[in-house]
Protein backbone atom coordinates (compact mmCIF):
# COMPACT_ATOMS: atom_id res chain seq x y z
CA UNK A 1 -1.14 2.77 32.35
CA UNK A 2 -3.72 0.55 31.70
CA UNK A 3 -7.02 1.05 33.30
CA UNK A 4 -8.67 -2.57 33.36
CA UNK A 5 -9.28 -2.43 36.86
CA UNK A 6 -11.68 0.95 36.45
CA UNK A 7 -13.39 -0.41 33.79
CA UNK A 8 -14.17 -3.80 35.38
CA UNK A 9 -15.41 -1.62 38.75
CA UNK A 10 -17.34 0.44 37.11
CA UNK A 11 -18.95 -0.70 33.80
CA UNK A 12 -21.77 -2.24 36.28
CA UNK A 13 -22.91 1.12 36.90
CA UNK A 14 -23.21 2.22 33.21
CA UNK A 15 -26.62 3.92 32.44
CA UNK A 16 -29.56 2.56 30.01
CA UNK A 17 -29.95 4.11 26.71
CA UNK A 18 -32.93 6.50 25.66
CA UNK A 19 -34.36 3.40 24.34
CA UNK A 20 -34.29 1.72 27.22
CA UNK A 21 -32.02 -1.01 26.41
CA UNK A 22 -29.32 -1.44 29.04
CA UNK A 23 -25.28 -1.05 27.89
CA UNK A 24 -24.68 -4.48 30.06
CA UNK A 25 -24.55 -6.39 26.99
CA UNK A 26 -22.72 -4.11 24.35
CA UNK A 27 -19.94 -3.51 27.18
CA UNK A 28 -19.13 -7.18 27.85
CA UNK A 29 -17.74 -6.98 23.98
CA UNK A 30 -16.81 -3.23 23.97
CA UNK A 31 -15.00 -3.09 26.99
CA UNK A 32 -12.48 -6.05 26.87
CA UNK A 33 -11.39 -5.44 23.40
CA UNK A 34 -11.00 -1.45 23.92
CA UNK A 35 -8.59 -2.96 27.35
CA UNK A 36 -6.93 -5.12 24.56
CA UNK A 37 -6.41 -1.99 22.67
CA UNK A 38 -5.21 0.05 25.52
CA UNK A 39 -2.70 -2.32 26.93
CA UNK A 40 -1.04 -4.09 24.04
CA UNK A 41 2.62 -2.63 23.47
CA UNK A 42 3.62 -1.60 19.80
CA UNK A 43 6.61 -3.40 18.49
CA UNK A 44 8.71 -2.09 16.47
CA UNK A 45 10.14 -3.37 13.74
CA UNK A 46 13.62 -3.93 13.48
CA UNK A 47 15.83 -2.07 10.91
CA UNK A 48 17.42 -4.47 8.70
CA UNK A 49 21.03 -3.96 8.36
CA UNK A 50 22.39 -2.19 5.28
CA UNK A 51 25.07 -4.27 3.24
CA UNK A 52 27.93 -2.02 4.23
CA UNK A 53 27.13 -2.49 7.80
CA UNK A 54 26.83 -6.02 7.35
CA UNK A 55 30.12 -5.98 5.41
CA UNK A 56 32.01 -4.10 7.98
CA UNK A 57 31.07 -6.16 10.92
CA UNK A 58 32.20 -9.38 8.51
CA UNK A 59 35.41 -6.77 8.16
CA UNK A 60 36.58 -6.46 11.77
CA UNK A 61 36.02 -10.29 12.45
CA UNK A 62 38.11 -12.76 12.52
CA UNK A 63 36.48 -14.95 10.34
CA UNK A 64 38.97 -16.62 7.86
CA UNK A 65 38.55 -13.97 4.25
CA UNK A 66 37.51 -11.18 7.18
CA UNK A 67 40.88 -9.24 5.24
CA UNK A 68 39.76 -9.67 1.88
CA UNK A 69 35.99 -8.14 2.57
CA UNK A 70 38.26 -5.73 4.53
CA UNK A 71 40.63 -4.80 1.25
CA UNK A 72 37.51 -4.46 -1.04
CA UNK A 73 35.59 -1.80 0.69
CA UNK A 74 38.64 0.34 1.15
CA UNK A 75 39.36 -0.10 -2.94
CA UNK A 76 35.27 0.76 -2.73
CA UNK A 77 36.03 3.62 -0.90
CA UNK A 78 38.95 4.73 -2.63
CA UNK A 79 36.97 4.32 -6.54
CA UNK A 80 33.81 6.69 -4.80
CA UNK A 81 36.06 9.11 -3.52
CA UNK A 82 37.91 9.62 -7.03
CA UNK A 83 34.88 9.46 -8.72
CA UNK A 84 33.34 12.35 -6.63
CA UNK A 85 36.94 14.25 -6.96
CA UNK A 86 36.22 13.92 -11.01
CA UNK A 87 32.43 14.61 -11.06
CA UNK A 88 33.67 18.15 -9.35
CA UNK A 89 35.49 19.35 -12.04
């Protein structure tokens, strides 16, 4: 919730300093970028997809070659899996 309508009723009533100098001044800078602060939405940054995702989606496409990006991750597939079978031994 953003509270730029409290801060605009009420910074007119802010006190003066021990030194005497009034907070009028110092607010009209302060205030509106601490609202800016407040208010602004945090974007996040999108995840970048990873090769085999981008691979896969090429995959299940029609796109003409689709089958052949297709064929070579399942021969991927198949050469990790046999590797990890002979790693275990």
């Amino acid at each position: 919730m953003c509270y730029a309508l409290w801060a605009v009723r009420y910074v007119h009533r802010w006190p003066l300093t021990k030194q005497g100098i009034l907070m009028k001044p110092l607010s009209i800078v302060v205030v509106p970028l601490l609202l800016l602060a407040a208010c602004a939405t945090k974007k996040e940054a999108a995840q970048k997809p990873t090769e085999r995702q981008v691979d896969s989606a090429i995959g299940n496409s029609n796109l003409p070659g689709a089958q052949g990006v297709k064929g070579a991750m399942r021969v991927a597939d198949s050469a990790a899996a046999r590797n990890a079978r002979l790693d275990s031994i």
